[in-house]
C-alpha atoms as a PDB file:
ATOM      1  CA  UNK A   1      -9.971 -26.858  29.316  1.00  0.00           C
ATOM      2  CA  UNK A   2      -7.136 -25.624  27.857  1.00  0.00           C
ATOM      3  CA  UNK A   3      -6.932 -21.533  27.469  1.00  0.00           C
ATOM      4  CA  UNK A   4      -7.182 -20.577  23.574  1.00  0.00           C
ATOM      5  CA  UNK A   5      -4.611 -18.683  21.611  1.00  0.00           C
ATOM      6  CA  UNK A   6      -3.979 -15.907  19.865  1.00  0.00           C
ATOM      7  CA  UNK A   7      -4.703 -16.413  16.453  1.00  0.00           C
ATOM      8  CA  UNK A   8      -1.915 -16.190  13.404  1.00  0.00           C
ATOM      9  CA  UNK A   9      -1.240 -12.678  11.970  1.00  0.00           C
ATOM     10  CA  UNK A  10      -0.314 -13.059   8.124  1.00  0.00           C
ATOM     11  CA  UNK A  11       1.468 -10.072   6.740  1.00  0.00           C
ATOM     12  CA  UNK A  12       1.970  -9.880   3.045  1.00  0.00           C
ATOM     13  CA  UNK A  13       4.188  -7.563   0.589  1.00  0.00           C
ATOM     14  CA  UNK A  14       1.732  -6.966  -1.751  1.00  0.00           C
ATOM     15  CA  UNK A  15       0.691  -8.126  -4.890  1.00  0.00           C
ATOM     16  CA  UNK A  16      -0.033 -11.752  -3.860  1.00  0.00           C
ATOM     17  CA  UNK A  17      -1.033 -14.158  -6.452  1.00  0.00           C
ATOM     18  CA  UNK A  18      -4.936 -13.833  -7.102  1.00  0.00           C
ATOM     19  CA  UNK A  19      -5.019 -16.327 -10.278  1.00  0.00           C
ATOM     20  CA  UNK A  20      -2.318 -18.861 -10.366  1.00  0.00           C
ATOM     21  CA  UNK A  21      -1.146 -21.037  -7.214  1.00  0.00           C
ATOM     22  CA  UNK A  22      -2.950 -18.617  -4.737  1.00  0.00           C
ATOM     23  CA  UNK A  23       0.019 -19.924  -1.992  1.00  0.00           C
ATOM     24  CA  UNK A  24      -0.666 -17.009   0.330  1.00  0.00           C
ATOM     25  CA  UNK A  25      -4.592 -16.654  -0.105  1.00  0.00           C
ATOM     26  CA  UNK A  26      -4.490 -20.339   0.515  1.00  0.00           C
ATOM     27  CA  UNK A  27      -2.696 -19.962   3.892  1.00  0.00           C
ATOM     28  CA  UNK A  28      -5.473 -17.772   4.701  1.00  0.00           C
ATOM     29  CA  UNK A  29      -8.758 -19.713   3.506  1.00  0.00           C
ATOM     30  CA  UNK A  30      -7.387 -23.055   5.072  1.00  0.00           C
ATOM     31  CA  UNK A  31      -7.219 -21.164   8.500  1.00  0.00           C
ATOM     32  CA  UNK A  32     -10.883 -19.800   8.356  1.00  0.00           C
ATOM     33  CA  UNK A  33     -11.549 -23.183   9.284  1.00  0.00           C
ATOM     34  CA  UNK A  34     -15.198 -22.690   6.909  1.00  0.00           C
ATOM     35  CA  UNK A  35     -15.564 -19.525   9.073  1.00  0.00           C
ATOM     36  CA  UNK A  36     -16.523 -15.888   7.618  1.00  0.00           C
ATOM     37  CA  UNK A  37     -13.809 -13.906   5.948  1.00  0.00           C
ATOM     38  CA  UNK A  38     -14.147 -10.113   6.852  1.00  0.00           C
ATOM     39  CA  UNK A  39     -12.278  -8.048   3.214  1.00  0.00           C
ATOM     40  CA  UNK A  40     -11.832  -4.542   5.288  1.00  0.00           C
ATOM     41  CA  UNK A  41     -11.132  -1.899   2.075  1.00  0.00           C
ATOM     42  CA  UNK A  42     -10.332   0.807   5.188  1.00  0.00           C
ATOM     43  CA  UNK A  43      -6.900   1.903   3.783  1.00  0.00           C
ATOM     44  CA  UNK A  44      -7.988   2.607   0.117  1.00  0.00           C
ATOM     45  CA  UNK A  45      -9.882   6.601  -0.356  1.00  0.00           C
ATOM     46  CA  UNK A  46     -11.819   4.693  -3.158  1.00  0.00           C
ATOM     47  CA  UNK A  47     -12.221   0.872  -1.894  1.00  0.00           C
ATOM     48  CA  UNK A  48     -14.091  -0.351  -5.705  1.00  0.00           C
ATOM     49  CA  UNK A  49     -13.012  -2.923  -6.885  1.00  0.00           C
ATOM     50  CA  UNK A  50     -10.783  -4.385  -4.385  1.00  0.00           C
ATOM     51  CA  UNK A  51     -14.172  -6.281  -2.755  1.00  0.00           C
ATOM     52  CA  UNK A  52     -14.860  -8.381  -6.093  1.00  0.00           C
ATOM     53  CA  UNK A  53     -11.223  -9.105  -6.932  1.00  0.00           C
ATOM     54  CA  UNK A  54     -10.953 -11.069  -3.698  1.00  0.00           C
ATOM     55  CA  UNK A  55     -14.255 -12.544  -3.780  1.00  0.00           C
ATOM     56  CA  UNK A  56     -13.432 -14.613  -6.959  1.00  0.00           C
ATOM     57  CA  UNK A  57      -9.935 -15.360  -5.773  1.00  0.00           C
ATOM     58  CA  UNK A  58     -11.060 -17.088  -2.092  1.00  0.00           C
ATOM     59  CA  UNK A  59     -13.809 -18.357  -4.110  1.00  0.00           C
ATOM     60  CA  UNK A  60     -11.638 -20.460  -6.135  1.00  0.00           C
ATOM     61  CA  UNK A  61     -10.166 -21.511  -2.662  1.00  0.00           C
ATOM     62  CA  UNK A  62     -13.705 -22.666  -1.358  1.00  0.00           C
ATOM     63  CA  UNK A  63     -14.070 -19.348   0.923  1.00  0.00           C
ATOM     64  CA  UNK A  64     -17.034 -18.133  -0.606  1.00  0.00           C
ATOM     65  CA  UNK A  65     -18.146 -16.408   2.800  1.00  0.00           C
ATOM     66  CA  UNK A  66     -17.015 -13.083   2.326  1.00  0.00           C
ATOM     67  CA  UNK A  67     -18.128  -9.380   3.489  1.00  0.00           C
ATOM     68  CA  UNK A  68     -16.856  -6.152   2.567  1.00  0.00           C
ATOM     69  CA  UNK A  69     -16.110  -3.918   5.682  1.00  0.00           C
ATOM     70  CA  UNK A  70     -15.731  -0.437   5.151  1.00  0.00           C
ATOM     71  CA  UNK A  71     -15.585   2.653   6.938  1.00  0.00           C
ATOM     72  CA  UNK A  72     -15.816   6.494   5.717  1.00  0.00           C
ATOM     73  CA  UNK A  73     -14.919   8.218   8.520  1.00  0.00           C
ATOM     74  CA  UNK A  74     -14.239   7.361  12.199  1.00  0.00           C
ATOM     75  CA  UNK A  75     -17.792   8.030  13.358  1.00  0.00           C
ATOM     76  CA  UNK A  76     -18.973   5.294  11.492  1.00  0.00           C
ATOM     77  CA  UNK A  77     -16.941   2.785  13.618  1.00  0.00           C
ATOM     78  CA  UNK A  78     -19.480   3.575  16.413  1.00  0.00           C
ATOM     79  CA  UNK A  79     -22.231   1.726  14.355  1.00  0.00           C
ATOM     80  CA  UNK A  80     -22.891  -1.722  16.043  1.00  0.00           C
ATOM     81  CA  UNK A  81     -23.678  -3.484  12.506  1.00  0.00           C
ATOM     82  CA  UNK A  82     -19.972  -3.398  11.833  1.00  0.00           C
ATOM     83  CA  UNK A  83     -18.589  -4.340  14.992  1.00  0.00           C
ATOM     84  CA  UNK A  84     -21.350  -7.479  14.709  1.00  0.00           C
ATOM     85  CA  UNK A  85     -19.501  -8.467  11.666  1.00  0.00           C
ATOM     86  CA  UNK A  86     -16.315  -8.683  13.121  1.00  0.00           C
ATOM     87  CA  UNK A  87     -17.465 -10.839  16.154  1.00  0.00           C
ATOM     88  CA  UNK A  88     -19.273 -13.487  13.669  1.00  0.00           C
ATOM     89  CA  UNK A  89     -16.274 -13.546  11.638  1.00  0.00           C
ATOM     90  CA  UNK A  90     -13.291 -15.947  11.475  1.00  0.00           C
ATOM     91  CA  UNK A  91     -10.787 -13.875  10.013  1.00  0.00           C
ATOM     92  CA  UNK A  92     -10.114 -10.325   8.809  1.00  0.00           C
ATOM     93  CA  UNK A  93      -8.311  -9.041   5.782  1.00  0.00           C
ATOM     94  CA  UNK A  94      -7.258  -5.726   5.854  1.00  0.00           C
ATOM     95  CA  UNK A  95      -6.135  -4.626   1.712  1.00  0.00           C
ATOM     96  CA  UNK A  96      -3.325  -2.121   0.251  1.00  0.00           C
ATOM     97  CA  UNK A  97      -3.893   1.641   0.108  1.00  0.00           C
ATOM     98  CA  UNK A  98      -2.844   3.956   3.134  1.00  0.00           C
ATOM     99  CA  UNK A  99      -1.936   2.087   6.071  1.00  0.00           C
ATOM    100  CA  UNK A 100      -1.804   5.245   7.994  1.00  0.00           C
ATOM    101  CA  UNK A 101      -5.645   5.408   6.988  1.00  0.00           C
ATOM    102  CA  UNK A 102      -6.803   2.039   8.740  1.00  0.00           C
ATOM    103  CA  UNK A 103      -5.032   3.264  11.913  1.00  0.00           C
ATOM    104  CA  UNK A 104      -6.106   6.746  11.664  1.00  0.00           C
ATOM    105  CA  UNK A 105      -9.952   5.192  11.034  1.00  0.00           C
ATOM    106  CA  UNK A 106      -9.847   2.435  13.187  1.00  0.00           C
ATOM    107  CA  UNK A 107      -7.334   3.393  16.220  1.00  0.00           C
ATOM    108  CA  UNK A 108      -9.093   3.191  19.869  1.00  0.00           C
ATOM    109  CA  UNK A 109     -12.608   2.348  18.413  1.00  0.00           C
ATOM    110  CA  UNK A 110     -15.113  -0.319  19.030  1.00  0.00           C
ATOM    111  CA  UNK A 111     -13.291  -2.074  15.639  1.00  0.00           C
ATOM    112  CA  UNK A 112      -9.902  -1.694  16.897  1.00  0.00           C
ATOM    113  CA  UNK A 113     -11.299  -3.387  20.246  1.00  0.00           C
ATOM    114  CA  UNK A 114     -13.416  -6.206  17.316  1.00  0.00           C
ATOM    115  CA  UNK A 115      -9.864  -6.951  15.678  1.00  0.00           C
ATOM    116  CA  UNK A 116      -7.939  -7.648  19.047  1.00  0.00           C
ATOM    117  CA  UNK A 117     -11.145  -9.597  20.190  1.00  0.00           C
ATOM    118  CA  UNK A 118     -11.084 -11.766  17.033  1.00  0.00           C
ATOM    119  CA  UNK A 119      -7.059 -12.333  17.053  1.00  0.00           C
ATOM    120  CA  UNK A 120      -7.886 -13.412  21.162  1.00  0.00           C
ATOM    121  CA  UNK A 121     -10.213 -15.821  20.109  1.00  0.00           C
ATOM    122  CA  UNK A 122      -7.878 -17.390  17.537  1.00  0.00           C
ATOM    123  CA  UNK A 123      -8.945 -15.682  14.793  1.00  0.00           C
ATOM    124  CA  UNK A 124      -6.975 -14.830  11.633  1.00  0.00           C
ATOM    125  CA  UNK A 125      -5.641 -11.505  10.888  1.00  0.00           C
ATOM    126  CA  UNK A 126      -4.508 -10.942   7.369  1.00  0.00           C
ATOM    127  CA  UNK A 127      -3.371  -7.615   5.760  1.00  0.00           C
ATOM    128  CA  UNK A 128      -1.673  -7.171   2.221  1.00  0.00           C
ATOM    129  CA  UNK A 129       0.663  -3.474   1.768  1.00  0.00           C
ATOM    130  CA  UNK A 130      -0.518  -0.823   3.799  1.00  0.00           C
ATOM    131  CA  UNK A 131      -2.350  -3.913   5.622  1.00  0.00           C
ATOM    132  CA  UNK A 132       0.915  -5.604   6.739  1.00  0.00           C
ATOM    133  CA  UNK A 133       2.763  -2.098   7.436  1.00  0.00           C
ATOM    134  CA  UNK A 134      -0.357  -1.534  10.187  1.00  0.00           C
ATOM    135  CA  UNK A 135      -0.137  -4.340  11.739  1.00  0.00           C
ATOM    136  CA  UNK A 136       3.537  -3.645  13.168  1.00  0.00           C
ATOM    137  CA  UNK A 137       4.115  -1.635  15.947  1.00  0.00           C
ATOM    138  CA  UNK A 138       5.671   1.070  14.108  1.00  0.00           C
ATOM    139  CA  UNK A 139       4.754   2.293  10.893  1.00  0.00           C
ATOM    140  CA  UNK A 140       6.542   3.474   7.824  1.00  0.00           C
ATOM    141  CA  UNK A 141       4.396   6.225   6.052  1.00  0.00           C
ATOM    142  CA  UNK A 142       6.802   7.564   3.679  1.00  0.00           C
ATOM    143  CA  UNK A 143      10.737   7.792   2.671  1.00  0.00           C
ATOM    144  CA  UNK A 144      12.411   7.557  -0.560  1.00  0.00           C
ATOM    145  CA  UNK A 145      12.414   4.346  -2.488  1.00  0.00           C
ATOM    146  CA  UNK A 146      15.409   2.644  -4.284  1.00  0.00           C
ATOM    147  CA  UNK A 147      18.176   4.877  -2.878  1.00  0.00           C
ATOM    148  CA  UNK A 148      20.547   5.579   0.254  1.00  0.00           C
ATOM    149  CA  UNK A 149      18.671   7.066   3.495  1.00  0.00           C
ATOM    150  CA  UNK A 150      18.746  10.640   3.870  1.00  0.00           C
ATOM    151  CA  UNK A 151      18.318  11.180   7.565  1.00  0.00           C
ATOM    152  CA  UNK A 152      15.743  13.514   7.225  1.00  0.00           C
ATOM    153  CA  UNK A 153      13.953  11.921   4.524  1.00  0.00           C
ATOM    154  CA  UNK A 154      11.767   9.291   6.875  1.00  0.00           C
ATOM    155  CA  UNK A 155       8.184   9.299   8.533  1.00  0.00           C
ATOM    156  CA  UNK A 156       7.100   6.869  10.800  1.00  0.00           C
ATOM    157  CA  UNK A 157       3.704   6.342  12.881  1.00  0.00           C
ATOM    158  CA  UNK A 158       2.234   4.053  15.816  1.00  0.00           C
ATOM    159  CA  UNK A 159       0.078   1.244  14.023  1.00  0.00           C
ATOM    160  CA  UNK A 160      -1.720  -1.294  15.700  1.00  0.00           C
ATOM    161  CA  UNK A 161       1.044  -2.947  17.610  1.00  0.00           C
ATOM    162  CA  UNK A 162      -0.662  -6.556  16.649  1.00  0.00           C
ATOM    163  CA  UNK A 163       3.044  -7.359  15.743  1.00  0.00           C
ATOM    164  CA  UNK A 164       4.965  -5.812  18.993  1.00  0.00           C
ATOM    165  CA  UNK A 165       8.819  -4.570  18.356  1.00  0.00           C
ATOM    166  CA  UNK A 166       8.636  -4.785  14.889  1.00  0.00           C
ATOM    167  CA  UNK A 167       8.588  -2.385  11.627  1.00  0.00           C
ATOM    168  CA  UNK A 168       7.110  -3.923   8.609  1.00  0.00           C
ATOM    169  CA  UNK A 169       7.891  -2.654   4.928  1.00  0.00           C
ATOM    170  CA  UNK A 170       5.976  -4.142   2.051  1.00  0.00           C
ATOM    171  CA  UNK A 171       6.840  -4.341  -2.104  1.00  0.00           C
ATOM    172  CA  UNK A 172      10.381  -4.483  -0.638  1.00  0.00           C
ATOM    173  CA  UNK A 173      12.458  -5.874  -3.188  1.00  0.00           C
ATOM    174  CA  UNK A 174      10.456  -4.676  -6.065  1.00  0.00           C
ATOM    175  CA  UNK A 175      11.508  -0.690  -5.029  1.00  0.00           C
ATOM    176  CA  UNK A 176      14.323  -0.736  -3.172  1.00  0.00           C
ATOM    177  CA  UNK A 177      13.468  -0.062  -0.071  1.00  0.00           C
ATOM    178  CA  UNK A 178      16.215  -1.219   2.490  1.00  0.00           C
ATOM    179  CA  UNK A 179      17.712   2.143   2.392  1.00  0.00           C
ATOM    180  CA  UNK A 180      14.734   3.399   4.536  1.00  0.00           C
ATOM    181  CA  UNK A 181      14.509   0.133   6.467  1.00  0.00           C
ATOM    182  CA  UNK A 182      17.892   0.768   7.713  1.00  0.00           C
ATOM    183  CA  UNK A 183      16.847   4.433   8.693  1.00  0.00           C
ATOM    184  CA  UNK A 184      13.910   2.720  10.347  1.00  0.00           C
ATOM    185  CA  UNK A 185      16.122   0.445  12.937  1.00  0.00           C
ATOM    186  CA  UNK A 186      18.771   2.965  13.305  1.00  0.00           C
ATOM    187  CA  UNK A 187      16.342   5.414  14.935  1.00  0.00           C
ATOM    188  CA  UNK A 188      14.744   2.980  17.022  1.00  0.00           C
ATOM    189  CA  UNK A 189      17.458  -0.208  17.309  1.00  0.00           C
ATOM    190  CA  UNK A 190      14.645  -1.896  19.405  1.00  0.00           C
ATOM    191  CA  UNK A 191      12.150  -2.570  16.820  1.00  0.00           C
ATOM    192  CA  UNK A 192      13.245  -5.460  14.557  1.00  0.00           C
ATOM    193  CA  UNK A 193      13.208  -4.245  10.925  1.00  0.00           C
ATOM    194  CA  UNK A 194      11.178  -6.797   8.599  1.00  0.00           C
ATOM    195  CA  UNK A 195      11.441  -6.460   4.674  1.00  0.00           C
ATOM    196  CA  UNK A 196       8.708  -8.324   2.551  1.00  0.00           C
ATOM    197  CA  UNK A 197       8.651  -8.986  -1.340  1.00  0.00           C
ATOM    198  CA  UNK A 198       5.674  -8.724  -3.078  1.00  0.00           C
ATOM    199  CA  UNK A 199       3.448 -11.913  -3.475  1.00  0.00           C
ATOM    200  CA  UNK A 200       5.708 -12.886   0.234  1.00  0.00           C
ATOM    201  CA  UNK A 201       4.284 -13.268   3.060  1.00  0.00           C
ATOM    202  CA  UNK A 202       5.370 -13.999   6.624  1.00  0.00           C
ATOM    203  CA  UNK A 203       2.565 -16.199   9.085  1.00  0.00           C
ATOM    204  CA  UNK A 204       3.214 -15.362  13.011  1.00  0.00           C
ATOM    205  CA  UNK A 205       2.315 -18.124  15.153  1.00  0.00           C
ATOM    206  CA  UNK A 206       3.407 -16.843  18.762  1.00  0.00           C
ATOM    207  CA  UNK A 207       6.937 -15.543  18.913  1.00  0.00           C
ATOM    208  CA  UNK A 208       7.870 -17.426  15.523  1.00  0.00           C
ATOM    209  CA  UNK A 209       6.680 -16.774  11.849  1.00  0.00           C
ATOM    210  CA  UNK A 210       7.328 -18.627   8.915  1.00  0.00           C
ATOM    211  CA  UNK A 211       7.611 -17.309   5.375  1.00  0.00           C
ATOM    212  CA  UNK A 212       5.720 -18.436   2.162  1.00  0.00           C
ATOM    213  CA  UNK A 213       5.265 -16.865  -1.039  1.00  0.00           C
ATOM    214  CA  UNK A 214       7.464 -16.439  -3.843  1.00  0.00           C
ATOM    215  CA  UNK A 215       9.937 -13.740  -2.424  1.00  0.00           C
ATOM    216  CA  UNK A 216      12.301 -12.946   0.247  1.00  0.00           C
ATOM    217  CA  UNK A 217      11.455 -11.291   3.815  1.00  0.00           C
ATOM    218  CA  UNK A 218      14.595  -9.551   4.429  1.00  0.00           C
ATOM    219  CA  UNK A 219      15.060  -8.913   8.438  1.00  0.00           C
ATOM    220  CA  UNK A 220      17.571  -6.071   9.721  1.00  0.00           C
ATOM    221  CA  UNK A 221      18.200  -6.080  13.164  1.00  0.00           C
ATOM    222  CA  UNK A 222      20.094  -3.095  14.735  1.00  0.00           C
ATOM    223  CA  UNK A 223      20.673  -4.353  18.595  1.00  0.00           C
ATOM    224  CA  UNK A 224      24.252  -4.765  18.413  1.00  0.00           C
ATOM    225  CA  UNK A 225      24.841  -2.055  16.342  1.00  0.00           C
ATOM    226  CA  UNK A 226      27.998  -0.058  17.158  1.00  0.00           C
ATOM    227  CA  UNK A 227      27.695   3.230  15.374  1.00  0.00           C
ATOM    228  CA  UNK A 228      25.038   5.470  13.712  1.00  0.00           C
ATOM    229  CA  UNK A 229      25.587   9.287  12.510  1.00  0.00           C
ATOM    230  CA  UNK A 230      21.431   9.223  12.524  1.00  0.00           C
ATOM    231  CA  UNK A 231      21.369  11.605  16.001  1.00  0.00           C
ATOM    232  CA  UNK A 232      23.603  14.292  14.708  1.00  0.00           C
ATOM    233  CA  UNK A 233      23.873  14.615  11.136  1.00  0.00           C
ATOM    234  CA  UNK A 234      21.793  17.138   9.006  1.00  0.00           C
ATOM    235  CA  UNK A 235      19.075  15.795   6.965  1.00  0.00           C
ATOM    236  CA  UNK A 236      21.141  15.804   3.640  1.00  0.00           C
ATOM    237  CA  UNK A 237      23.521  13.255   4.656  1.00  0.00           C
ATOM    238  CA  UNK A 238      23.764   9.796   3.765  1.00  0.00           C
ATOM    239  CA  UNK A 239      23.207   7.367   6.833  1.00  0.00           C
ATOM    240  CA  UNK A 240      25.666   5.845   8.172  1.00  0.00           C
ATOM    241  CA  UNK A 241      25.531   2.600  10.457  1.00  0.00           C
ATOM    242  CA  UNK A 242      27.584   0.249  11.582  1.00  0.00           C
ATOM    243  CA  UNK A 243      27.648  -3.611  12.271  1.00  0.00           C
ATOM    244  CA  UNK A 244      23.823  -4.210  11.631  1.00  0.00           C
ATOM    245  CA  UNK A 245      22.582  -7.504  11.383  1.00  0.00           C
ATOM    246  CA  UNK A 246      21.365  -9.114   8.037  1.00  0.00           C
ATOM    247  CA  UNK A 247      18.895 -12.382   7.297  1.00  0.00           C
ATOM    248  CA  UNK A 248      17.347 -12.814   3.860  1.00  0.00           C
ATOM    249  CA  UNK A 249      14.573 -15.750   4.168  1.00  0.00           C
ATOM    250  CA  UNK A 250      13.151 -17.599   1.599  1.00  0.00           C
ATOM    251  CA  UNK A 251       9.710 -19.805   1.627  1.00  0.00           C
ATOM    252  CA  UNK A 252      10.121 -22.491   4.403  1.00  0.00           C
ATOM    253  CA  UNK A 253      12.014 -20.367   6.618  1.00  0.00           C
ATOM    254  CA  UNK A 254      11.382 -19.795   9.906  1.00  0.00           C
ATOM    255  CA  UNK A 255      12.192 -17.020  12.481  1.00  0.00           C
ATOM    256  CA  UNK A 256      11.930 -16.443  16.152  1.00  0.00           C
ATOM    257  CA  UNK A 257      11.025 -12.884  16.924  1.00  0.00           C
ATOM    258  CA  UNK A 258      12.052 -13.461  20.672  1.00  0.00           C
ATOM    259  CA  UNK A 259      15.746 -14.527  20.202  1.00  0.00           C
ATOM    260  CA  UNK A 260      15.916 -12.476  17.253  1.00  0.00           C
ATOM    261  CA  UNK A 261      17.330 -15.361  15.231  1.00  0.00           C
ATOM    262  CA  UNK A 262      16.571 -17.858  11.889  1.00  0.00           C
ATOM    263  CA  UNK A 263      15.602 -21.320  13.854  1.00  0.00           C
ATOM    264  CA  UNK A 264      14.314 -24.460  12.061  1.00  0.00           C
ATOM    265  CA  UNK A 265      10.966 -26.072  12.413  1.00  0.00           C
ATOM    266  CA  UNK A 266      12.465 -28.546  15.076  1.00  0.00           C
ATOM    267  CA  UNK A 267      13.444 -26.058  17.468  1.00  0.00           C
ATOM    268  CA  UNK A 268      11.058 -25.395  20.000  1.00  0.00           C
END
């Protein structure tokens, strides 16, 4: 018997479609497989609403197996009712609000432990906004929008690490956000910068993803950079950064997160 795989991680830049098409929330319902979907409202302070709006959009889809998962505080991740809902489940889908809230709620609980359990197993693991930001490695959890990076001006977090050696921004396009993307890489050129549009959404299969939606992913990749003022200039200035690496994808793309490079389907 062959060993079984991780599951794909779908991150999306927010806003998906929830009445037209439904390309994204289609990716997801055709990889449940007829399996539960798990809608975890952890990143929103008041989660009502978001529960129906996504029940009658999967529904449309066939997924009609849906249950809300919310937590208040950390202490109720410690009841074994939730963590059962995770292990029956096929799939998890983690919606916009705070994403430093689902790691701050779930990090090093028995839910943390459910998710990576149900992403082993081959699971699905979904997130929209603050959901896509936490599944990177490193977060984003605030910088200015729609302007040039200020090098004090950034704050970043751990978040679940589900994507490794990447940092995930969401409603890219929509407010300008490459500005603090760039500050992102050039403090850490390691981590692979990805930029997704709203109703975007990349699907990670291994070491390669594949974009779908409507949008761009925009990916901006520091390793062979050659220069960056962000070590010794004061907050105030303007960043400055030199010979960074650019890729704007469209739908049908594909990327491959080891090389760090577009590929197309054919390449192995």
């Amino acid at each position: 018997m062959s060993e079984q795989s991780n599951g794909p991680l779908i991150a999306i830049g927010g806003h998906e479609d929830k009445d037209g098409e439904r390309r994204i929330l289609k990716a997801i319902a055709e990889r449940l497989n007829g399996g539960r979907l798990i809608i975890a409202t952890v990143a929103s302070h008041e989660p009502e609403g978001y529960f129906d709006a996504y029940k009658d959009a999967f529904a449309a889809l066939g997924a009609t197996d849906l249950i809300e998962l919310y937590v208040d505080d950390r202490d109720e991740t410690n009841d074994p009712a939730h963590k059962e809902l995770i292990d029956g489940a096929a799939g998890i889908f983690f919606t916009g609000g705070d994403q430093l809230r689902i790691v701050s709620q779930l990090g090093d609980t028995p839910l943390e432990s459910a998710v990576r359990d149900l992403h082993a197993r081959g699971g699905v693991i979904a997130g929209t906004s603050a959901g896509a930001s936490a599944q990177s490695e490193t977060m984003l959890i605030g910088g200015s929008d729609g302007e040039s990076y200020r090098i004090g001006e950034l704050h970043m977090a751990p978040g679940l690490g589900l994507i490794p050696s990447v940092i995930i921004d969401q409603h890219f396009a929509e407010r300008g956000r490459i500005g603090r993307l760039l500050g992102a890489v050039a403090h850490n050129p390691r981590i692979l910068g990805i930029g997704i549009d709203e109703d975007t959404a990349i699907v990670v299969d291994g070491e390669r993803f594949k974009v779908i939606g409507s949008g761009a992913v925009t990916i901006v990749d520091a390793e062979h950079v050659t220069r960056s003022n962000i070590a010794e200039a004061k907050p105030q200035r303007v960043l400055s950064i030199h010979n960074v690496t650019l890729h704007a994808l469209s739908a049908g793309d594909e990327f491959n997160l080891a090389t760090r490079k577009p590929c197309s389907p054919s390449e192995s």
